[in-house]
N, C-alpha and C. Protein backbone atom coordinates (compact mmCIF):
# COMPACT_ATOMS: atom_id res chain seq x y z
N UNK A 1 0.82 -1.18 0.00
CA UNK A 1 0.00 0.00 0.00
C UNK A 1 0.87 1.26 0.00
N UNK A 2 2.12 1.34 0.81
CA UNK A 2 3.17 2.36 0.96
C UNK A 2 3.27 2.40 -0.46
N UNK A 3 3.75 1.50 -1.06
CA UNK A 3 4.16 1.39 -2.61
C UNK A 3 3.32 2.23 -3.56
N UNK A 4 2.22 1.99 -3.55
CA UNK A 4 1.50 2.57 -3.90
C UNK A 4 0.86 3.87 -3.73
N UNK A 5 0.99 4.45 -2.58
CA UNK A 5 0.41 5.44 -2.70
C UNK A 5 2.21 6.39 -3.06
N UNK A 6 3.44 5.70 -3.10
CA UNK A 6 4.40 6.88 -3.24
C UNK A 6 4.35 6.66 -4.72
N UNK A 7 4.24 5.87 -5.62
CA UNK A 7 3.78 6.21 -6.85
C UNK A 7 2.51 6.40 -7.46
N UNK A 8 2.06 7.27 -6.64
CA UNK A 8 0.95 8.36 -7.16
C UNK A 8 1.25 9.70 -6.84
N UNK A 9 2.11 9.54 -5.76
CA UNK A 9 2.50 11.01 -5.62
C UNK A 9 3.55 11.06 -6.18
N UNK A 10 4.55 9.96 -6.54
CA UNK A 10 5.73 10.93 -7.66
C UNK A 10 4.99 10.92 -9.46
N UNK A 11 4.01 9.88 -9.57
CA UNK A 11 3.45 10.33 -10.64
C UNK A 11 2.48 11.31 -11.32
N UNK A 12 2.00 12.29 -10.06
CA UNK A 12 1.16 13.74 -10.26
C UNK A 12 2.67 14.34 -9.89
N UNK A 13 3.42 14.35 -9.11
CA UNK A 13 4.61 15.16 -9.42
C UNK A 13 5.08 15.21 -10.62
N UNK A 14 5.52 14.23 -11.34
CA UNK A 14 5.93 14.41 -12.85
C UNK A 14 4.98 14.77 -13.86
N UNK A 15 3.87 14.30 -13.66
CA UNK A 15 2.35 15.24 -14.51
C UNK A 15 2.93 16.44 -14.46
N UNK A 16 2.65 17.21 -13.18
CA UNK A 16 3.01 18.51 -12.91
C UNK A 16 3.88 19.55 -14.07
N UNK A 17 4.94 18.90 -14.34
CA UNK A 17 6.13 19.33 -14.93
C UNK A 17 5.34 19.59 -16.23
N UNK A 18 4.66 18.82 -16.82
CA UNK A 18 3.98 19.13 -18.13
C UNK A 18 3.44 19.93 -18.16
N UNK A 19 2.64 20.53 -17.01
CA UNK A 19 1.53 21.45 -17.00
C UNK A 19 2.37 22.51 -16.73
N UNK A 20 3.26 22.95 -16.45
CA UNK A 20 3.90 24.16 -15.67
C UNK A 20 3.57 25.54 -16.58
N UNK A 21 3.19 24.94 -18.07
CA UNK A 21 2.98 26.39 -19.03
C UNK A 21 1.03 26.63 -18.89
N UNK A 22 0.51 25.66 -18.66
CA UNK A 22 -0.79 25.63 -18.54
C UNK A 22 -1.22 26.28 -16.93
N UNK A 23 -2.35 26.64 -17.24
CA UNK A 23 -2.95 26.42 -15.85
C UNK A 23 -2.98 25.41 -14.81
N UNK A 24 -3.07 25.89 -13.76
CA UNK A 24 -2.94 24.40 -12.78
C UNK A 24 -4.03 23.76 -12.67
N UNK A 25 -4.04 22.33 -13.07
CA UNK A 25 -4.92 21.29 -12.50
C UNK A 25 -5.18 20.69 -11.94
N UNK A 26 -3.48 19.89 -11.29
CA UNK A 26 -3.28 19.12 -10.31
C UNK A 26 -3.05 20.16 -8.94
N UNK A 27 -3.83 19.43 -8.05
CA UNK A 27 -3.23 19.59 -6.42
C UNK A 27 -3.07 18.69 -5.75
N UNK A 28 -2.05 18.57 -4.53
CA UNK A 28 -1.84 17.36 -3.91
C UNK A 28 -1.37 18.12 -2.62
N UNK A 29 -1.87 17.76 -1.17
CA UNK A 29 -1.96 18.15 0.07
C UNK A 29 -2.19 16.91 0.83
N UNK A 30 -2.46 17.32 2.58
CA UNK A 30 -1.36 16.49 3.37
C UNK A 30 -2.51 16.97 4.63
N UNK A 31 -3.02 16.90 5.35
CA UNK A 31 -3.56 17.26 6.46
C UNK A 31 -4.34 16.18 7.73
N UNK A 32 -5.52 16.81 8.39
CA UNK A 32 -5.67 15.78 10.06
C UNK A 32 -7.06 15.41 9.26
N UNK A 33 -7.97 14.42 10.08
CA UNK A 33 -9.30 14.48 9.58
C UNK A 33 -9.69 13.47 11.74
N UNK A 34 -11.14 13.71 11.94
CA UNK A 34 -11.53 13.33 13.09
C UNK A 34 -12.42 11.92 12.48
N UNK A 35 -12.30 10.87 12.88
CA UNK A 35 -13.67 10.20 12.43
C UNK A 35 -13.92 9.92 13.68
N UNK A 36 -15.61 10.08 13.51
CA UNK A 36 -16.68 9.88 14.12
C UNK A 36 -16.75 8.10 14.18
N UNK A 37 -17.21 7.57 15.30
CA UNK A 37 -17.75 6.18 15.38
C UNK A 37 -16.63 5.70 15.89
N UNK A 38 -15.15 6.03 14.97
CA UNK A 38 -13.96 4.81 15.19
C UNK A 38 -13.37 6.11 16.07
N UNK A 39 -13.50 7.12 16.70
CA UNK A 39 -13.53 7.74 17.79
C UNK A 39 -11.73 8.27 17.89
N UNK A 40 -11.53 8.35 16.58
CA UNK A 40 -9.59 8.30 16.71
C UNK A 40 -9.57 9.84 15.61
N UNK A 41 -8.35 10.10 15.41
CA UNK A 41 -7.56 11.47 14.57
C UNK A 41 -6.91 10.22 13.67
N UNK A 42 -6.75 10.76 12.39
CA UNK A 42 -6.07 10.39 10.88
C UNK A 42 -5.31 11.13 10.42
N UNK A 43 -4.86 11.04 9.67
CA UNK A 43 -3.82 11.52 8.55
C UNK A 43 -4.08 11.42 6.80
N UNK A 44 -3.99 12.06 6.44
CA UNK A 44 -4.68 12.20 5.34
C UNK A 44 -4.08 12.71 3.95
N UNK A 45 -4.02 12.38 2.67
CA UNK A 45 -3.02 12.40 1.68
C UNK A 45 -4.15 12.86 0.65
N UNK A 46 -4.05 13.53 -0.08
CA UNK A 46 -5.16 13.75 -0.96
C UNK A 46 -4.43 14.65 -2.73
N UNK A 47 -5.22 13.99 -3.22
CA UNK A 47 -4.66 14.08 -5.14
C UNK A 47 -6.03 14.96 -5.07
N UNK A 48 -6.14 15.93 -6.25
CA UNK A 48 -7.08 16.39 -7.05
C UNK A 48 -6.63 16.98 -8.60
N UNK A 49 -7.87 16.59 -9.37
CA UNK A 49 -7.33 17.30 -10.86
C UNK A 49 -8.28 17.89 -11.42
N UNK A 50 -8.55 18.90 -11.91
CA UNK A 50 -9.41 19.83 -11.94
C UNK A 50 -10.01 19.67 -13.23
N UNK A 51 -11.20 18.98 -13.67
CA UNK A 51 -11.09 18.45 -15.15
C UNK A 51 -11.83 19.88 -16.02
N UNK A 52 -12.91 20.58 -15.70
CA UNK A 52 -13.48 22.00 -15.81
C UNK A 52 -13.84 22.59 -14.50
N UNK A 53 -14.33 24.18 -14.62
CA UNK A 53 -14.81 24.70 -14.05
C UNK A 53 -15.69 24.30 -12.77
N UNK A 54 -16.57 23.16 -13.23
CA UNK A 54 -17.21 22.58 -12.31
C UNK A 54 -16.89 21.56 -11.83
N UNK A 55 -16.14 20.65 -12.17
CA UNK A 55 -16.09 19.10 -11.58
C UNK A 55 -14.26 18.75 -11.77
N UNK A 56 -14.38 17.96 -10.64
CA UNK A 56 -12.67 17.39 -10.30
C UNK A 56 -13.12 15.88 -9.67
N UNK A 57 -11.38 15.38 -9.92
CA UNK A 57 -11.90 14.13 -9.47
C UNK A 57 -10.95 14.43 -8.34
N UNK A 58 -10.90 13.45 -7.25
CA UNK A 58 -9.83 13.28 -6.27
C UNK A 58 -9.84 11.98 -5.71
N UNK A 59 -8.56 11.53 -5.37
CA UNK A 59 -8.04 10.39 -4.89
C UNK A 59 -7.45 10.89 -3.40
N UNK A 60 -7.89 10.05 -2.66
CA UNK A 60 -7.45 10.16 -1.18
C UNK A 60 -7.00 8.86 -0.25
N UNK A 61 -6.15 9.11 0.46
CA UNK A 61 -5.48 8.23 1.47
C UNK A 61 -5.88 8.72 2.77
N UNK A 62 -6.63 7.57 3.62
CA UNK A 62 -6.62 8.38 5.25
C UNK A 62 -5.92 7.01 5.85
N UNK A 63 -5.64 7.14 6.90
CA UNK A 63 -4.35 6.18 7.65
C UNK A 63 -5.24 7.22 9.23
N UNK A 64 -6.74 6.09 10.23
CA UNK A 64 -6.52 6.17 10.93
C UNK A 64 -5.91 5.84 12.27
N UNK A 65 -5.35 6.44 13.60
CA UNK A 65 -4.47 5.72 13.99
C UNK A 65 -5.08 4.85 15.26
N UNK A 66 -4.32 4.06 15.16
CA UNK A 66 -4.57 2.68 16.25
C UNK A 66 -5.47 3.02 17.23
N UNK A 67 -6.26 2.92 17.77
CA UNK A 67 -7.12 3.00 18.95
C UNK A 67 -7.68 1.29 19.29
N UNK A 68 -7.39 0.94 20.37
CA UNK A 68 -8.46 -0.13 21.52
C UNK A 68 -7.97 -1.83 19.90
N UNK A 69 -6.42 -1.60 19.73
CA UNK A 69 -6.13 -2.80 18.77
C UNK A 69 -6.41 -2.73 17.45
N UNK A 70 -7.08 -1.46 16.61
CA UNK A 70 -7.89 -1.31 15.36
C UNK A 70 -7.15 -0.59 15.58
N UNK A 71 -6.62 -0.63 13.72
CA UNK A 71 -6.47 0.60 12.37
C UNK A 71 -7.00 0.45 11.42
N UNK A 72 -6.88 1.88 10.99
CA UNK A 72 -7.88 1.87 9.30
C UNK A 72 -7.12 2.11 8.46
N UNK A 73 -7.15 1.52 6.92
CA UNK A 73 -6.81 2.62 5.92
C UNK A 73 -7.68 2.40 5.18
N UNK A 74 -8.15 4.40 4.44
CA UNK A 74 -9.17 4.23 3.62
C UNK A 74 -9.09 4.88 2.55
N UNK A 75 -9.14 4.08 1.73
CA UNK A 75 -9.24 4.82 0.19
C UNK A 75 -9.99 5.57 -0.52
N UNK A 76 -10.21 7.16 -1.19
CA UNK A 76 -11.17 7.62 -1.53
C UNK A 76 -11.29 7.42 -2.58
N UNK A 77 -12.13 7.39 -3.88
CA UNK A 77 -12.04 8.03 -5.12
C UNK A 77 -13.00 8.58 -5.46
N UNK A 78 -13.36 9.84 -5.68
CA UNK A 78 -14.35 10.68 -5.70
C UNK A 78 -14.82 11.60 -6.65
N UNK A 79 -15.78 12.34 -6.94
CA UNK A 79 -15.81 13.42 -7.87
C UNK A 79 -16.37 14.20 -7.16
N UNK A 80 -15.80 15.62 -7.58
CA UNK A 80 -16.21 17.06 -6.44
C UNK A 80 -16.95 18.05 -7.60
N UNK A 81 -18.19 18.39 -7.67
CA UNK A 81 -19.32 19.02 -8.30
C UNK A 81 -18.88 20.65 -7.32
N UNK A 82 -18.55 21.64 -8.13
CA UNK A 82 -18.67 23.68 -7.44
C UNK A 82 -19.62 23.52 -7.63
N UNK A 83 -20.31 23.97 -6.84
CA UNK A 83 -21.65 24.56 -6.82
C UNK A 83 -21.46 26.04 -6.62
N UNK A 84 -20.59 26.37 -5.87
CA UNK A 84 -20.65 28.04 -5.28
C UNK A 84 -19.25 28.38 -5.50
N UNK A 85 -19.23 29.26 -6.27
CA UNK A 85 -18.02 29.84 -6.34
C UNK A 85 -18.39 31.17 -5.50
N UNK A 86 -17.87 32.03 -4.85
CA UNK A 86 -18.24 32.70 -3.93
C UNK A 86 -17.08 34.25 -4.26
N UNK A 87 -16.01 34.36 -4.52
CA UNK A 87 -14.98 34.28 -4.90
C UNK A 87 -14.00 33.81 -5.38
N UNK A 88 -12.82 35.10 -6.15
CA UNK A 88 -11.63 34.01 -6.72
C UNK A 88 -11.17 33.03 -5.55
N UNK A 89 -11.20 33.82 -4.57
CA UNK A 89 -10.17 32.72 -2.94
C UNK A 89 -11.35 31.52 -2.45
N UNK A 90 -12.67 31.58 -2.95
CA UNK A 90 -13.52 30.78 -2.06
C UNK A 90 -14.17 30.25 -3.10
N UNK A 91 -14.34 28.71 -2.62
CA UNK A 91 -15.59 27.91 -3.61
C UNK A 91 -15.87 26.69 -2.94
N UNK A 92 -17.06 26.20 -2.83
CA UNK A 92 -17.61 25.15 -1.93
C UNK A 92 -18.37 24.20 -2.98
N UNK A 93 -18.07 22.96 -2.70
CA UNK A 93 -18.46 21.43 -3.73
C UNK A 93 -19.20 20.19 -2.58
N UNK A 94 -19.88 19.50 -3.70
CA UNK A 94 -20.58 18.42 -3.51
C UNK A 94 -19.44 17.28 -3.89
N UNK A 95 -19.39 16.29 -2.69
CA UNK A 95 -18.55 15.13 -3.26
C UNK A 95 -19.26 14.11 -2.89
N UNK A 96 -19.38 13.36 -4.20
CA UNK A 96 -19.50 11.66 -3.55
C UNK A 96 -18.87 10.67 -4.74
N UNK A 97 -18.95 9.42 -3.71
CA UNK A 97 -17.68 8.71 -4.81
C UNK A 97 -17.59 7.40 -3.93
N UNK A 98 -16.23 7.02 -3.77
CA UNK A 98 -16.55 5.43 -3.34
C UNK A 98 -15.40 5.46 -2.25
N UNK A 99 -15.34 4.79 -1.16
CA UNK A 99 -14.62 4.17 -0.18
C UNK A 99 -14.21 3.47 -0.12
N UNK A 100 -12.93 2.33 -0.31
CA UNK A 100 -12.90 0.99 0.39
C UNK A 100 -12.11 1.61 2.05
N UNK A 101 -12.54 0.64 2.43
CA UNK A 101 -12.25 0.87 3.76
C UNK A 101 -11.36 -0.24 4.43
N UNK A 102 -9.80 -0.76 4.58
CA UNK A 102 -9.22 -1.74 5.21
C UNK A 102 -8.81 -1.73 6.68
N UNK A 103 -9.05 -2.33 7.63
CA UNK A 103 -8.91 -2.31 8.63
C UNK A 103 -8.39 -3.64 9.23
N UNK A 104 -7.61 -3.76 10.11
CA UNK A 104 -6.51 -4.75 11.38
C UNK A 104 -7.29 -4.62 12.53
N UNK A 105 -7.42 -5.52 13.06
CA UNK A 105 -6.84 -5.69 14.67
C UNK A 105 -5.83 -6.63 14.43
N UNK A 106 -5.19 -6.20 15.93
CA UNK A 106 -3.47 -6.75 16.29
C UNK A 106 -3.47 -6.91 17.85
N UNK A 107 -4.19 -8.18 18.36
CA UNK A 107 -3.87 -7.99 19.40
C UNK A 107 -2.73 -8.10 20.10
N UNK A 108 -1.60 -8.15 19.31
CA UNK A 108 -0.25 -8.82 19.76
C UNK A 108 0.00 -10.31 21.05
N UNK A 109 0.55 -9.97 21.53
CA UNK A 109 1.14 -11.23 21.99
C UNK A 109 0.28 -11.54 23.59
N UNK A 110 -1.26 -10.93 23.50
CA UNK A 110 -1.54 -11.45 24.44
C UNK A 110 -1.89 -12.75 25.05
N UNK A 111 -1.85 -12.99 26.41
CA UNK A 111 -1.40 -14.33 26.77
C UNK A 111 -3.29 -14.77 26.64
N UNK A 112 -4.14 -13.71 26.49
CA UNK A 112 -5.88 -14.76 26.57
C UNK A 112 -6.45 -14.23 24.84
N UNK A 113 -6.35 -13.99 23.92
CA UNK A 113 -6.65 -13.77 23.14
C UNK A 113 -5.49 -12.79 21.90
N UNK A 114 -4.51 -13.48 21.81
CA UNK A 114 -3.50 -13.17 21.19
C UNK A 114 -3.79 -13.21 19.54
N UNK A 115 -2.64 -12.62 19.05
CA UNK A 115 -2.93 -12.61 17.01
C UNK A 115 -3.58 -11.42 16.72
N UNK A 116 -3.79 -11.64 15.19
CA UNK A 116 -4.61 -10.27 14.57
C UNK A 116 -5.78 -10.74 13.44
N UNK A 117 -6.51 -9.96 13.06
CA UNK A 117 -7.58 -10.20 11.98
C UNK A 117 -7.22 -8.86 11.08
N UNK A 118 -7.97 -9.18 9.84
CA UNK A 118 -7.97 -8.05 8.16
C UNK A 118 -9.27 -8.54 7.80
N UNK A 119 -9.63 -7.19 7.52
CA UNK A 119 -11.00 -7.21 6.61
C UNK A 119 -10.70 -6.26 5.57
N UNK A 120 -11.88 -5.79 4.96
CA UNK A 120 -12.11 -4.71 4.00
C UNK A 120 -13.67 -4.33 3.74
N UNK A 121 -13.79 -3.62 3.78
CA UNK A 121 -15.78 -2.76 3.39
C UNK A 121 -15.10 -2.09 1.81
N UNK A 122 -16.59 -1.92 0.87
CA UNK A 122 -16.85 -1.05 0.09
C UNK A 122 -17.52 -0.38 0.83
N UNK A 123 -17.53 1.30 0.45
CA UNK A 123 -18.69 2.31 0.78
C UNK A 123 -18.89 3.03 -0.09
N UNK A 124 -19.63 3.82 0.46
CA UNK A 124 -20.56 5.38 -0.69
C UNK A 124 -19.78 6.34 0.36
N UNK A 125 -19.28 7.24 -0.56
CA UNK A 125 -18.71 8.39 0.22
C UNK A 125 -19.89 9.92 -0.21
N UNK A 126 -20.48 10.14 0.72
CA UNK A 126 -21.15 11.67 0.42
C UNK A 126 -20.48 12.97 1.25
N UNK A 127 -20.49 14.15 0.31
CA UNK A 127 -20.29 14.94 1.73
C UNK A 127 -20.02 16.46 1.42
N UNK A 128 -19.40 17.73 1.60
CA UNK A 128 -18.86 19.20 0.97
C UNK A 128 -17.87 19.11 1.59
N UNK A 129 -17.13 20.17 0.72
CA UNK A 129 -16.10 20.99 1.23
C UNK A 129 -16.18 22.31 1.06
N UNK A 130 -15.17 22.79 0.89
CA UNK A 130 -14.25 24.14 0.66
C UNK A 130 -13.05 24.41 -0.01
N UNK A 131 -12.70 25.14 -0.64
CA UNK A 131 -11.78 25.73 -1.40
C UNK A 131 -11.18 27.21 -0.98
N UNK A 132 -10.52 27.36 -0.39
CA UNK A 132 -10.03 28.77 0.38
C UNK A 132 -8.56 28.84 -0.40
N UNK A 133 -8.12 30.16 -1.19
CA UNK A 133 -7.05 30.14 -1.61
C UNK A 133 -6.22 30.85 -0.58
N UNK A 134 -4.82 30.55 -0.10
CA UNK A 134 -4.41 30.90 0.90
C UNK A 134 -3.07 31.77 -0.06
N UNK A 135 -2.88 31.40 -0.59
CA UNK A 135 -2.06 32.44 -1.80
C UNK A 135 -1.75 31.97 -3.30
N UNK A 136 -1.62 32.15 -4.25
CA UNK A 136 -1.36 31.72 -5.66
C UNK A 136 -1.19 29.96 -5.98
N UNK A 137 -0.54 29.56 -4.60
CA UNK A 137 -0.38 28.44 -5.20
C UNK A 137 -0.96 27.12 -4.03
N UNK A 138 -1.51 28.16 -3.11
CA UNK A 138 -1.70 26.81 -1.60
C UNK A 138 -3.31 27.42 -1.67
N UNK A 139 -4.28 26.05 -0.49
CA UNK A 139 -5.68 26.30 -0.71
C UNK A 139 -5.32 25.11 0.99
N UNK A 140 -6.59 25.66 1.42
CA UNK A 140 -6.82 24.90 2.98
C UNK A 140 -7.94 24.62 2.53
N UNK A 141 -8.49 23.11 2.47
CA UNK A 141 -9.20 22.62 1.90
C UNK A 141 -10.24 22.22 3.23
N UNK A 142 -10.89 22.44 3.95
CA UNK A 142 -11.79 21.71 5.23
C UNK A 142 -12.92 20.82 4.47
N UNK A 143 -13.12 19.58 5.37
CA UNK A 143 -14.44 18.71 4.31
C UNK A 143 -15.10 18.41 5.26
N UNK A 144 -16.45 17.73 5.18
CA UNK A 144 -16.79 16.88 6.04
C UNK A 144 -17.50 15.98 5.03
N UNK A 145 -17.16 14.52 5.59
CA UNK A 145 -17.77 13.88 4.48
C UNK A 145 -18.72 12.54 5.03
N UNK A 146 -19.68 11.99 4.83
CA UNK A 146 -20.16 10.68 5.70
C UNK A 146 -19.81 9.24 4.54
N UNK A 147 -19.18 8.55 5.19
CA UNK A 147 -18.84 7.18 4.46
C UNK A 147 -19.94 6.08 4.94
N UNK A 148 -20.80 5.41 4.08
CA UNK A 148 -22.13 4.48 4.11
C UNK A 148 -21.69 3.54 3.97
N UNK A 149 -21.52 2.37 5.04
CA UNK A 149 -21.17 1.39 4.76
C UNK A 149 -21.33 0.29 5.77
N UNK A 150 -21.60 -1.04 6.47
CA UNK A 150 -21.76 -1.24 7.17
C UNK A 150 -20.31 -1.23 8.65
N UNK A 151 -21.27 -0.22 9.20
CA UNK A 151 -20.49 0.93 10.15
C UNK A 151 -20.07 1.93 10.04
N UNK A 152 -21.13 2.74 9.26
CA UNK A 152 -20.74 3.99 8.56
C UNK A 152 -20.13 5.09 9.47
N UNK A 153 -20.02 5.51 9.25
CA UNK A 153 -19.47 6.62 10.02
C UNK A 153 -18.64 8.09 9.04
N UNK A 154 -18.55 9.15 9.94
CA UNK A 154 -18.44 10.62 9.05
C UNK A 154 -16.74 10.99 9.31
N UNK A 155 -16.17 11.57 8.32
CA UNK A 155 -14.95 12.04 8.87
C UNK A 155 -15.21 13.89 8.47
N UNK A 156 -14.40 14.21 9.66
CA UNK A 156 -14.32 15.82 9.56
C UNK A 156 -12.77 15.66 9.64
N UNK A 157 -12.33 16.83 8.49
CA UNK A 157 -10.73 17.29 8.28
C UNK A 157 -10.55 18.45 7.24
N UNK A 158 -9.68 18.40 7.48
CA UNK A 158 -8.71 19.75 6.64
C UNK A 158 -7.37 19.08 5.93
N UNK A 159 -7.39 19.62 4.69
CA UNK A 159 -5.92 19.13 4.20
C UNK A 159 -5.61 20.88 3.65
N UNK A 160 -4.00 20.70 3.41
CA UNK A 160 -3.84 21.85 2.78
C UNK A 160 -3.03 21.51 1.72
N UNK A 161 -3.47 21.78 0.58
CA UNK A 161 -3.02 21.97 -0.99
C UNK A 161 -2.41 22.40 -1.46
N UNK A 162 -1.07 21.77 -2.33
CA UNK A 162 -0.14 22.50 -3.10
C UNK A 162 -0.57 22.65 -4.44
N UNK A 163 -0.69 23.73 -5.64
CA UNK A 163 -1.33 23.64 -6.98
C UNK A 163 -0.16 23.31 -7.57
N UNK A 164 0.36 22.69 -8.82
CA UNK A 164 1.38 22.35 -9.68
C UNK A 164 0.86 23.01 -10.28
């Protein structure tokens, strides 16, 4: 999974380079997110590419962290609908799109119920954000989004965005 998600980020890095005479399409940012239910703080990796005016797709990584023997990692892939452009610095979107959701327990080496388990969920991801330009080339992105799935649950976060 490491593998993978570092070649997506050196491969929108090298996209990038193509676009440098164009407008920017690609963004790629780094920020916290809270989920609700699994009661823990994440980390969060997020791609976007701006296909028109109105609609982008984005790819996301959340990595939440260990709580009570459980971790998550969850995969986004999504499409983000402007609805409101408000300003050049401000614009707020509709996202929904799909989840898988992988998760561990690890109970390690306990002496009454020792070892670990792996699963995986599909979900429906619904939810808005924001678009705040923080100067020419960075944007603080805040979302809240609800993932449907059995054990659904909502994540609230912020990433902040570099434009190529």
């Amino acid at each position: 999974m490491k593998k993978t998600i570092f070649a997506l980020i050196v491969l929108l890095l090298s996209a990038s380079l193509s676009l440098q005479a164009q407008e920017s399409k690609i963004r790629a940012g780094a920020g916290l997110v809270y989920a609700t239910d699994i009661n823990n703080l994440g980390l969060a990796l997020k791609g976007v590419y701006t296909i028109n005016p109105e609609w982008e797709g984005a790819f996301g990584f959340t990595h939440i962290l260990k709580k009570d023997y459980v971790s998550y990692n969850i995969v986004d892939l999504d499409a983000h609908y402007v609805f409101a452009q408000t300003s050049d610095e401000m614009s707020f979107y509709g996202l929904a799109g799909l989840a898988l959701n992988f998760w561990k327990v690890d109970f390690g080496d306990n002496e009454w119920f020792g070892g670990s388990a792996t699963g995986s969920d599909a979900g429906l991801n619904l939810g808005v954000g924001m678009n705040y330009l923080l100067s020419s080339n960075l944007r603080l992105v805040p979302e809240v989004r609800f993932t449907v799935l059995d054990g659904s649950f909502a994540r609230l976060g912020a990433t902040v965005q570099y434009s190529f």
